[in-house]
PDB file of N, CA and C in Angstrom:
ATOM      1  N   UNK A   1      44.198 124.033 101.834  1.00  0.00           N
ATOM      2  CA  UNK A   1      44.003 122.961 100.877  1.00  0.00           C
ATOM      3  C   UNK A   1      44.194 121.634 101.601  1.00  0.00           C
ATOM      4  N   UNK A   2      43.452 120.624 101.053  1.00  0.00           N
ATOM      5  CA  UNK A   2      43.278 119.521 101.444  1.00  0.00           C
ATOM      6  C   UNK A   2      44.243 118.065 101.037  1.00  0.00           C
ATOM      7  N   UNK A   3      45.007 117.255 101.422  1.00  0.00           N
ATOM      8  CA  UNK A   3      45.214 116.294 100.744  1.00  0.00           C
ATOM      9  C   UNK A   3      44.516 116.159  99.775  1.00  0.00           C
ATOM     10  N   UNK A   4      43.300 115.852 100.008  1.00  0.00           N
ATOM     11  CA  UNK A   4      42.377 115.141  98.983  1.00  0.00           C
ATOM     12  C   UNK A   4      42.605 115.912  97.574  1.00  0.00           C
ATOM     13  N   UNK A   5      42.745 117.340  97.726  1.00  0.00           N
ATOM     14  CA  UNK A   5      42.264 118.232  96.954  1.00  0.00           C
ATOM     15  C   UNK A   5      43.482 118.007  95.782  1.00  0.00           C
ATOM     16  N   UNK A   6      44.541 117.577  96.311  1.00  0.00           N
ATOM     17  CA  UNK A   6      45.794 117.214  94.948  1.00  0.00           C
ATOM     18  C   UNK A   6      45.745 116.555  94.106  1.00  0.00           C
ATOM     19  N   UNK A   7      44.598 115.133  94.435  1.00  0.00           N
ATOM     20  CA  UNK A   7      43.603 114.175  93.537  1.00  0.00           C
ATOM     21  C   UNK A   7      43.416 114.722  92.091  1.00  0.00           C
ATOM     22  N   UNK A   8      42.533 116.231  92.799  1.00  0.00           N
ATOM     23  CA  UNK A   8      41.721 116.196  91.747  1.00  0.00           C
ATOM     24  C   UNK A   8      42.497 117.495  90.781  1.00  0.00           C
ATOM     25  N   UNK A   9      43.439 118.153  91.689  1.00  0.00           N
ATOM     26  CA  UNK A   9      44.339 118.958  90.686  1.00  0.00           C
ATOM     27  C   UNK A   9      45.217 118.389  89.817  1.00  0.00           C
ATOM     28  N   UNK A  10      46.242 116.696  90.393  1.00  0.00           N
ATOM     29  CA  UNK A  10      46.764 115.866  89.588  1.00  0.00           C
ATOM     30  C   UNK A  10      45.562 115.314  87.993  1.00  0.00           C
ATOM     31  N   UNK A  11      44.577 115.107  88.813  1.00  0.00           N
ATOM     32  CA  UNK A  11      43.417 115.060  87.100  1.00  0.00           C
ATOM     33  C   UNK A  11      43.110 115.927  86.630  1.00  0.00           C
ATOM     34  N   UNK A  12      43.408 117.502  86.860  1.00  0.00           N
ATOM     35  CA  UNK A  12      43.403 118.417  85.920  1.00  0.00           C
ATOM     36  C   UNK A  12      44.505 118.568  84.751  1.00  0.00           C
ATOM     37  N   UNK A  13      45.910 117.971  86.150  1.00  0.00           N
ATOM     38  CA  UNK A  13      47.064 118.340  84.923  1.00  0.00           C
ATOM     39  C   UNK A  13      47.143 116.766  84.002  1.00  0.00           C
ATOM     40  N   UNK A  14      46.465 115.723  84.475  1.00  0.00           N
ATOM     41  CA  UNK A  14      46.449 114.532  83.432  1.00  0.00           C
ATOM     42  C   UNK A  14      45.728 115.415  82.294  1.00  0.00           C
ATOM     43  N   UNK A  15      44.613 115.949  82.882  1.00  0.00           N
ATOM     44  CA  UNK A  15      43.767 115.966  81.551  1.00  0.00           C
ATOM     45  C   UNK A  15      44.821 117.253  80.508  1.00  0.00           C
ATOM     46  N   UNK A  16      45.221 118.292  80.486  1.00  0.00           N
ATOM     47  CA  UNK A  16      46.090 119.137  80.280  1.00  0.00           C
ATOM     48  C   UNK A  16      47.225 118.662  79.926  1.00  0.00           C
ATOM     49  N   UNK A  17      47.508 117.753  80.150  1.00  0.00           N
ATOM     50  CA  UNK A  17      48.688 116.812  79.368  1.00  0.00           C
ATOM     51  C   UNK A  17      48.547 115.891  78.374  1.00  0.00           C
ATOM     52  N   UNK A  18      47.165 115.753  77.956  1.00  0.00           N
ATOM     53  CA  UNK A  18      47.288 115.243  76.597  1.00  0.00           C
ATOM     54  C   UNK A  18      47.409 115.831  75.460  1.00  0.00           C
ATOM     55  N   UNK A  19      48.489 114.988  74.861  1.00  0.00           N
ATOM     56  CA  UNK A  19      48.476 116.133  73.753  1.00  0.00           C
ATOM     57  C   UNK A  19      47.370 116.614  72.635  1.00  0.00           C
ATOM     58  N   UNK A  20      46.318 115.810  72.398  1.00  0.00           N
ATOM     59  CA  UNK A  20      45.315 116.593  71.707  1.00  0.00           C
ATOM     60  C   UNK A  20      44.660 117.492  72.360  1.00  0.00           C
ATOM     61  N   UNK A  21      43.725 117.385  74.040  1.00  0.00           N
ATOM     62  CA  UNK A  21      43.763 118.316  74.331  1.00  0.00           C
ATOM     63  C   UNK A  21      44.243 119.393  74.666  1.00  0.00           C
ATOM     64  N   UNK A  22      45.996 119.549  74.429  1.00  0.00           N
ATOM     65  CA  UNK A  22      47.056 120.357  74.667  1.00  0.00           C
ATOM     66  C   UNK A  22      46.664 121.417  73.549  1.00  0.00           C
ATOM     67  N   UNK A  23      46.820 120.672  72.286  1.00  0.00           N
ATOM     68  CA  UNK A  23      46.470 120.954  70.633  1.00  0.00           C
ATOM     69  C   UNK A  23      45.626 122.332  70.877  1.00  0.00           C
ATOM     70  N   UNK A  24      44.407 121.481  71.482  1.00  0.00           N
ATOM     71  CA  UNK A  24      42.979 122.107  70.744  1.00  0.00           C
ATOM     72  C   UNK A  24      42.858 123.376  71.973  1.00  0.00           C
ATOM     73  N   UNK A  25      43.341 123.425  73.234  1.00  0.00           N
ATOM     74  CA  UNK A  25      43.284 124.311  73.945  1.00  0.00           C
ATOM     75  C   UNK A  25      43.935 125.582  73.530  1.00  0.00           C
ATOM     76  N   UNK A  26      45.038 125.351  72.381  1.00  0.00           N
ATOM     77  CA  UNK A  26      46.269 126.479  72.213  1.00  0.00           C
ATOM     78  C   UNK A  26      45.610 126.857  71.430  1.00  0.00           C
ATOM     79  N   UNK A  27      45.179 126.268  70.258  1.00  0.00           N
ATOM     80  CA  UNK A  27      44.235 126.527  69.444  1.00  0.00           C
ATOM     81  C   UNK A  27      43.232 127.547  70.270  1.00  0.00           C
ATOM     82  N   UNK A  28      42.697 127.592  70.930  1.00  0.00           N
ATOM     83  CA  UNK A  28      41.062 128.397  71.126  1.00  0.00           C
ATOM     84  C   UNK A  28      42.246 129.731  72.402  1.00  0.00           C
ATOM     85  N   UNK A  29      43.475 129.382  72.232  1.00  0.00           N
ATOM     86  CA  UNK A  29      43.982 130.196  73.097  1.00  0.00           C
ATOM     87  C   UNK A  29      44.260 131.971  71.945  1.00  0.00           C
ATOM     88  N   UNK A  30      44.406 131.153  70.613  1.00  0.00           N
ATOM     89  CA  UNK A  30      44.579 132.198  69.478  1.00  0.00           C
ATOM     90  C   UNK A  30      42.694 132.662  69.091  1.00  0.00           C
ATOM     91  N   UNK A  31      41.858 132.437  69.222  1.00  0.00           N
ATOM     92  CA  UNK A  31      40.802 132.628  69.035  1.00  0.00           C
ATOM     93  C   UNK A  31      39.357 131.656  69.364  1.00  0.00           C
ATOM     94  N   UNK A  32      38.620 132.322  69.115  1.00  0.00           N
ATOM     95  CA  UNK A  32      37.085 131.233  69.609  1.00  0.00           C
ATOM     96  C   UNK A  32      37.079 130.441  68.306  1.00  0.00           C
ATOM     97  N   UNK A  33      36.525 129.287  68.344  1.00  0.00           N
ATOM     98  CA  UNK A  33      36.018 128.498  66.976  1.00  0.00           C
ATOM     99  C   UNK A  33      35.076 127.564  67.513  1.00  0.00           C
ATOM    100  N   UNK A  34      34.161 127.348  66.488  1.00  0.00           N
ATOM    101  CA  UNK A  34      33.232 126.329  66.262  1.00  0.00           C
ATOM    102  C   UNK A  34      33.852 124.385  65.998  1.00  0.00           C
ATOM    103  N   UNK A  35      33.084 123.724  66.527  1.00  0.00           N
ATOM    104  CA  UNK A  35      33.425 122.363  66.372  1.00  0.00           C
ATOM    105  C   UNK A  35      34.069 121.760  65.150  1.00  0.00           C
ATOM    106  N   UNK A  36      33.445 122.509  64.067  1.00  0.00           N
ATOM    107  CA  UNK A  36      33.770 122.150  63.018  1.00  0.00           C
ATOM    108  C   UNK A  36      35.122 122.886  62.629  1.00  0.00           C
ATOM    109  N   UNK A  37      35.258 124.381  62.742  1.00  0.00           N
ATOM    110  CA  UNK A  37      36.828 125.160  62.701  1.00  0.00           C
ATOM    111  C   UNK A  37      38.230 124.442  62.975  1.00  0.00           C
ATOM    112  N   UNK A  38      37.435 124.034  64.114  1.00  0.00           N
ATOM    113  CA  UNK A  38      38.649 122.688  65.188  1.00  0.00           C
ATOM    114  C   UNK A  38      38.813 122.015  64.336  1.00  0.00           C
ATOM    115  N   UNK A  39      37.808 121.305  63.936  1.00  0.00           N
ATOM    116  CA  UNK A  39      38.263 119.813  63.180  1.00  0.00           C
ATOM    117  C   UNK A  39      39.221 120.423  62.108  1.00  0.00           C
ATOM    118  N   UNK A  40      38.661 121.130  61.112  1.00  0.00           N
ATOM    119  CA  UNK A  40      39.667 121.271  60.064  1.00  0.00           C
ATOM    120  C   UNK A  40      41.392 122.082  60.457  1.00  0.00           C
ATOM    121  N   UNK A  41      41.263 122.816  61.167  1.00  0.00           N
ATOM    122  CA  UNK A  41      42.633 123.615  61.658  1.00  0.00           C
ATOM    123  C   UNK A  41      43.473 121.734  62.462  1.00  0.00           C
ATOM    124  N   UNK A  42      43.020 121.381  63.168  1.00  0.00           N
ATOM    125  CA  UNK A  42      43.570 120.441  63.689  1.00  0.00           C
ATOM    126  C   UNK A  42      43.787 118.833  63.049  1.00  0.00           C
ATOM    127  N   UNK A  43      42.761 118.913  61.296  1.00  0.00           N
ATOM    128  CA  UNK A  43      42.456 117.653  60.917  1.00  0.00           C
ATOM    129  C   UNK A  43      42.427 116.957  61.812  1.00  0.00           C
ATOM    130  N   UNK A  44      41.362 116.547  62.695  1.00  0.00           N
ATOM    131  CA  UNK A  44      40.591 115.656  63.301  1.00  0.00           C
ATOM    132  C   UNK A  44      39.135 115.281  63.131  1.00  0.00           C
ATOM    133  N   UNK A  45      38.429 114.375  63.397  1.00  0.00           N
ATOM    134  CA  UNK A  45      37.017 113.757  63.056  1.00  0.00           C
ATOM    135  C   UNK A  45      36.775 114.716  63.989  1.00  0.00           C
ATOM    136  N   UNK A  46      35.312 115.481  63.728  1.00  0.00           N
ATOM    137  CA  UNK A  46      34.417 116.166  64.361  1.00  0.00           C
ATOM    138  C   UNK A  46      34.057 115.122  65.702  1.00  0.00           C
ATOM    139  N   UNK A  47      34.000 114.254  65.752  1.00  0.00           N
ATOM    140  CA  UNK A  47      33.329 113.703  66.989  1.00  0.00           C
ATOM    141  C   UNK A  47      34.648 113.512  67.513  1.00  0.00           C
ATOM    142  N   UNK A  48      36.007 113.477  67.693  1.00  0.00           N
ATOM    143  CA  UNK A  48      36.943 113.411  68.511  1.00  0.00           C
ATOM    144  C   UNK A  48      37.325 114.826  68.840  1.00  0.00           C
ATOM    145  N   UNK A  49      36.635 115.622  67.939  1.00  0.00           N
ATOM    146  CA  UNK A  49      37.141 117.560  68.828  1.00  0.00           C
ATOM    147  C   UNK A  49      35.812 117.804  70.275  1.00  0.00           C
ATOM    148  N   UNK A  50      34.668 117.203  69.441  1.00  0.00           N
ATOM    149  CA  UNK A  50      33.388 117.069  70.013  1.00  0.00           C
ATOM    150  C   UNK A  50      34.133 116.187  71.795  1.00  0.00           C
ATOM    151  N   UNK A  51      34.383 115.237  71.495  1.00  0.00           N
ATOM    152  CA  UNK A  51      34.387 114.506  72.851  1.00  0.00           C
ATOM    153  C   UNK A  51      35.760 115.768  73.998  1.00  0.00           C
ATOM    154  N   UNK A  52      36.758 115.700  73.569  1.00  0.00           N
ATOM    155  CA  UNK A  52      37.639 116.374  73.919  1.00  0.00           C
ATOM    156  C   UNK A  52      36.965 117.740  74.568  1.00  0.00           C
ATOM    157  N   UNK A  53      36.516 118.437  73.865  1.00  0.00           N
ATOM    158  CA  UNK A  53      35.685 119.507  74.418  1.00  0.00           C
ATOM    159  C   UNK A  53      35.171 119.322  75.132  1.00  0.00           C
ATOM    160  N   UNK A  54      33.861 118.535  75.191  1.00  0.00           N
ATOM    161  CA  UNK A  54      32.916 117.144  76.462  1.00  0.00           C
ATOM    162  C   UNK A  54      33.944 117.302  77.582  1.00  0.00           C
ATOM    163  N   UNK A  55      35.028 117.481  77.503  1.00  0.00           N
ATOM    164  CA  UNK A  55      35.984 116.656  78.776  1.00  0.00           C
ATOM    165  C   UNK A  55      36.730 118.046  78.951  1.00  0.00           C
ATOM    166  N   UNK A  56      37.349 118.915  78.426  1.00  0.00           N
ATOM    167  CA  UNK A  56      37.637 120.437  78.803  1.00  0.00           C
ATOM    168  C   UNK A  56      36.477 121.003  79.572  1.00  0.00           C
ATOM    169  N   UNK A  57      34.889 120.845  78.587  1.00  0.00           N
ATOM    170  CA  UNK A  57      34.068 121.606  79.647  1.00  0.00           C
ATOM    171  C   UNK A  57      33.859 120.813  81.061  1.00  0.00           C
ATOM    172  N   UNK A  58      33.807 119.795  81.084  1.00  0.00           N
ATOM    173  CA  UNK A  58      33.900 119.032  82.007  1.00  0.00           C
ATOM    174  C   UNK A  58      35.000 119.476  83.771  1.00  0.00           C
ATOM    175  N   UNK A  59      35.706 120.356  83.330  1.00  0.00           N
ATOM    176  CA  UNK A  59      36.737 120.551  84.176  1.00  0.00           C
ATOM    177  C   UNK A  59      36.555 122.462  84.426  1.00  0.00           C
ATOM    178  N   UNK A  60      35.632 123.324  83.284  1.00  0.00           N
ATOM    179  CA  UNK A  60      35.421 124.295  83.131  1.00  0.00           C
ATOM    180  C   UNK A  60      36.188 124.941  82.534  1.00  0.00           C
ATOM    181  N   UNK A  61      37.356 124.125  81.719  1.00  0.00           N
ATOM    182  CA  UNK A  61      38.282 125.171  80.695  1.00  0.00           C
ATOM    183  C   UNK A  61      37.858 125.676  79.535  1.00  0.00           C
ATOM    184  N   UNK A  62      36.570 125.442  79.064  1.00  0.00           N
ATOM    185  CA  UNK A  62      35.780 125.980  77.757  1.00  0.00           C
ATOM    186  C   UNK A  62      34.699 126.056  77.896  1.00  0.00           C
ATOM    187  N   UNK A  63      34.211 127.233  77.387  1.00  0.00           N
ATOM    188  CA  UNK A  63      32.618 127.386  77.712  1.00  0.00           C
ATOM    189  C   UNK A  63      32.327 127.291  75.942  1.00  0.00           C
ATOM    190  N   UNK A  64      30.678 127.436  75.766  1.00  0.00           N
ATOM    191  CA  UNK A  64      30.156 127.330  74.504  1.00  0.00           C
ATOM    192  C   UNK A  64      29.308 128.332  74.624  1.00  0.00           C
ATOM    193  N   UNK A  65      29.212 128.908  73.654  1.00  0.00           N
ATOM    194  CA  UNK A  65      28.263 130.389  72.931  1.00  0.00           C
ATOM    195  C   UNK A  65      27.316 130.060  71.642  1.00  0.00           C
ATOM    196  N   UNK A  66      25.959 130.230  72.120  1.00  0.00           N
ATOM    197  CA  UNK A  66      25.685 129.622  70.940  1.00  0.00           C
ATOM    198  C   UNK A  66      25.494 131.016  69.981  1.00  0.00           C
ATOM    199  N   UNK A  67      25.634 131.036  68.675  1.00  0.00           N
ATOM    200  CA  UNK A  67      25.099 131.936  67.940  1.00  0.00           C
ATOM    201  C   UNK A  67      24.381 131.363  66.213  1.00  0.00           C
ATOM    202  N   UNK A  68      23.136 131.201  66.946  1.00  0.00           N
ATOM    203  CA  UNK A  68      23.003 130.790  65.737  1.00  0.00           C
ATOM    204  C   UNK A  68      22.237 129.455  65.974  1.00  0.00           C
ATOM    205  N   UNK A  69      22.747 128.822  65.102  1.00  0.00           N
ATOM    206  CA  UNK A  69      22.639 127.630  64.978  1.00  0.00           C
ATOM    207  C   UNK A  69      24.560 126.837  65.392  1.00  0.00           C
ATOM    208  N   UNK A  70      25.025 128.192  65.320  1.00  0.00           N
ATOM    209  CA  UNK A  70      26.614 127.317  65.335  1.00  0.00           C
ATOM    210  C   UNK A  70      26.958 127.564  67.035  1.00  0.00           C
ATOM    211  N   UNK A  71      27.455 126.572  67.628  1.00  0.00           N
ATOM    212  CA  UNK A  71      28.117 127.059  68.429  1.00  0.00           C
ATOM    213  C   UNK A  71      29.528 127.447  68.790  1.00  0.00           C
ATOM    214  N   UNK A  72      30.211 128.313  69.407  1.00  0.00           N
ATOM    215  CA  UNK A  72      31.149 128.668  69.660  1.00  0.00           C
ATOM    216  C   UNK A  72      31.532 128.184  70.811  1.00  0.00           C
ATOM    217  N   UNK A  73      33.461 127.455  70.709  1.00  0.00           N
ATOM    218  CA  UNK A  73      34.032 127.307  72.273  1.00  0.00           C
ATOM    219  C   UNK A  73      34.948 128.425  72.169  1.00  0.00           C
ATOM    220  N   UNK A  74      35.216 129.032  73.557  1.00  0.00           N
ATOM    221  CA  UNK A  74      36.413 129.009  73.972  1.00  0.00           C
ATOM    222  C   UNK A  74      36.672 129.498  74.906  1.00  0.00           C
ATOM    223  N   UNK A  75      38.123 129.577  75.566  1.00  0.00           N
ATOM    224  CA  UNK A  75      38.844 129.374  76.830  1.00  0.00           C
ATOM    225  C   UNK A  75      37.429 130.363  77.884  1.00  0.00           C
ATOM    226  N   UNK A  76      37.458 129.109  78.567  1.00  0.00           N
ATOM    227  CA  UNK A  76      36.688 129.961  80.081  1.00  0.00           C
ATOM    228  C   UNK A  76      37.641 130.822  81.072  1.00  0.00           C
ATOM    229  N   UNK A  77      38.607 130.375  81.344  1.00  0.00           N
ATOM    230  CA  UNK A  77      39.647 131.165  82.495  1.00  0.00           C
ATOM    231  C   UNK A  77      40.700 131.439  81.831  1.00  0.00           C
ATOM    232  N   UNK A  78      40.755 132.654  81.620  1.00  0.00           N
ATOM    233  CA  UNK A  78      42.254 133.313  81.465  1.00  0.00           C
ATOM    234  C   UNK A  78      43.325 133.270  82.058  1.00  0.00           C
ATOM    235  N   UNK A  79      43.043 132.583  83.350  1.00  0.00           N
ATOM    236  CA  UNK A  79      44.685 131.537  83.665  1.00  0.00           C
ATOM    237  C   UNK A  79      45.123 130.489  82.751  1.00  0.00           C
ATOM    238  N   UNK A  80      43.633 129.928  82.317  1.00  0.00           N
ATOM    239  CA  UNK A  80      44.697 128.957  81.762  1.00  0.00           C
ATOM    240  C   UNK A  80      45.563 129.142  80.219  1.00  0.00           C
ATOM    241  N   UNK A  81      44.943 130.306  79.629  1.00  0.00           N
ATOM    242  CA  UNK A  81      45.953 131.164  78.636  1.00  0.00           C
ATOM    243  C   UNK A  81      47.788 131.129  79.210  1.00  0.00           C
ATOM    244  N   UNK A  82      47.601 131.421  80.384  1.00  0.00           N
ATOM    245  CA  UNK A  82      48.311 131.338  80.944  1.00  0.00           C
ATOM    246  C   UNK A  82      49.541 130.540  81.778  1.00  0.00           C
ATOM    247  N   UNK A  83      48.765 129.668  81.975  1.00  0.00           N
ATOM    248  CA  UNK A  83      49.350 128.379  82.357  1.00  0.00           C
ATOM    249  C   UNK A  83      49.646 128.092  81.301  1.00  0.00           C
ATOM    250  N   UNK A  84      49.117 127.622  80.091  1.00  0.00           N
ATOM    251  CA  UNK A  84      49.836 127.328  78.732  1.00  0.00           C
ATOM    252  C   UNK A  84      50.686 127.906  78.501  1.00  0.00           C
ATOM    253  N   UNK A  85      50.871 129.168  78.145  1.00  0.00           N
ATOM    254  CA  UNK A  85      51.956 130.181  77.741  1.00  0.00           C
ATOM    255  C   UNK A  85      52.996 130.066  78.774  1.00  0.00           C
ATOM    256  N   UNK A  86      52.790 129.871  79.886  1.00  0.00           N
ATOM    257  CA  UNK A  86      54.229 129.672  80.370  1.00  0.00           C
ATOM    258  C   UNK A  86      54.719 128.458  80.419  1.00  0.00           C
ATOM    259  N   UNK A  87      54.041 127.376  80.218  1.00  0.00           N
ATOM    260  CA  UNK A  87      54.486 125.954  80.304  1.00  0.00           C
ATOM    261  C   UNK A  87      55.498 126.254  78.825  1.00  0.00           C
ATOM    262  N   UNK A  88      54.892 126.762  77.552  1.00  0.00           N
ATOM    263  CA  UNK A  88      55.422 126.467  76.236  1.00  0.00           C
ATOM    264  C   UNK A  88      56.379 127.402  76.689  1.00  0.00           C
ATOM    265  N   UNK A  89      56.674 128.392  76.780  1.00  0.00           N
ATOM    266  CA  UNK A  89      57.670 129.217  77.228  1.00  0.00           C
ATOM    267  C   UNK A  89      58.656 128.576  77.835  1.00  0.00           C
ATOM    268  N   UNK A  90      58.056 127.470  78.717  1.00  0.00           N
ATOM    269  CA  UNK A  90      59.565 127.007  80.031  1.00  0.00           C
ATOM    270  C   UNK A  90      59.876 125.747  78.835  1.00  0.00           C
ATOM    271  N   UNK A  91      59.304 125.144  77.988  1.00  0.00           N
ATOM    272  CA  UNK A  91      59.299 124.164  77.334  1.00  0.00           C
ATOM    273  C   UNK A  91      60.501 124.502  75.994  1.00  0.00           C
ATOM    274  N   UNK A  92      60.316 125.496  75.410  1.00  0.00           N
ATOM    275  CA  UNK A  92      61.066 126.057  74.353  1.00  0.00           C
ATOM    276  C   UNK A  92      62.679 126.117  75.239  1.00  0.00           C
ATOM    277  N   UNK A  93      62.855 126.939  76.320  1.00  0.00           N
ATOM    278  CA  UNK A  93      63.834 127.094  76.971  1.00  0.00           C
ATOM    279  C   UNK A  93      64.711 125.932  77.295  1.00  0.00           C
ATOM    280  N   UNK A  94      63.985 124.271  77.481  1.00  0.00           N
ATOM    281  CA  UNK A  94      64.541 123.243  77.510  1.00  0.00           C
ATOM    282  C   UNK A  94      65.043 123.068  76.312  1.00  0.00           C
ATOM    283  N   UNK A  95      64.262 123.306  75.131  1.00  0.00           N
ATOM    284  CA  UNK A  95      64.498 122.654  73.880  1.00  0.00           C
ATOM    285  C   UNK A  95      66.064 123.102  73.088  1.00  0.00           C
ATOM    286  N   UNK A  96      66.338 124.453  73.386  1.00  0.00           N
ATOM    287  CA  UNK A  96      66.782 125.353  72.961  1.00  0.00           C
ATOM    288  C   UNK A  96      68.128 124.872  73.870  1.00  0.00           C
ATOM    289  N   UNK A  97      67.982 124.868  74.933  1.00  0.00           N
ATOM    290  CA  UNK A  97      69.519 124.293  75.913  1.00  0.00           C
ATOM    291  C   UNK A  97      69.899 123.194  75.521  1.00  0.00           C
ATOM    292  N   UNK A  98      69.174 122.346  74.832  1.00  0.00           N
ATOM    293  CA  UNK A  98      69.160 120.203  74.538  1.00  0.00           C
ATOM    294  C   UNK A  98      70.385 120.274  73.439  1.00  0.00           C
TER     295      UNK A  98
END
């Protein structure tokens, strides 16, 4: 690995640290949903689940399925099921010691 290459892993974990996209990732970590599913489970405007997604696929953490006329996201890499689940895991463990 490269210096350079920490750049662009530090802008993976920016992007992974926001908390809406934190939200909507855990979300599609319990199942696939459509743009619109998101919005209502998360009450958010369809065009702010819409952009967020834009910027997950952007990095390759969500793919889209179309069926239909609807499309479907969810999680592309099963690490990052993973990486979530243990972050909330090490996260609870702080909370719980506080």
């Amino acid at each position: 690995m490269e210096i350079e290459d920490l750049d662009e892993i530090s802008r993976l974990f920016k992007l992974l640290g926001h908390p809406k996209r934190l939200q909507l990732l855990y979300l599609l970590i319990q199942h696939s949903m459509s743009v619109s599913e998101i919005s209502k489970a998360l009450s958010w405007e369809q065009s702010a689940v819409s952009h967020q997604l834009q910027l997950l696929r952007k990095y390759g953490l969500v793919k889209q399925i179309r069926h239909g006329k609807t499309i479907i996201y969810h999680l592309q890499d099963p690490k990052v099921m993973t990486l979530i689940a243990d972050v909330v895991s090490h996260a609870e463990k702080i909370v719980k010691s506080s």
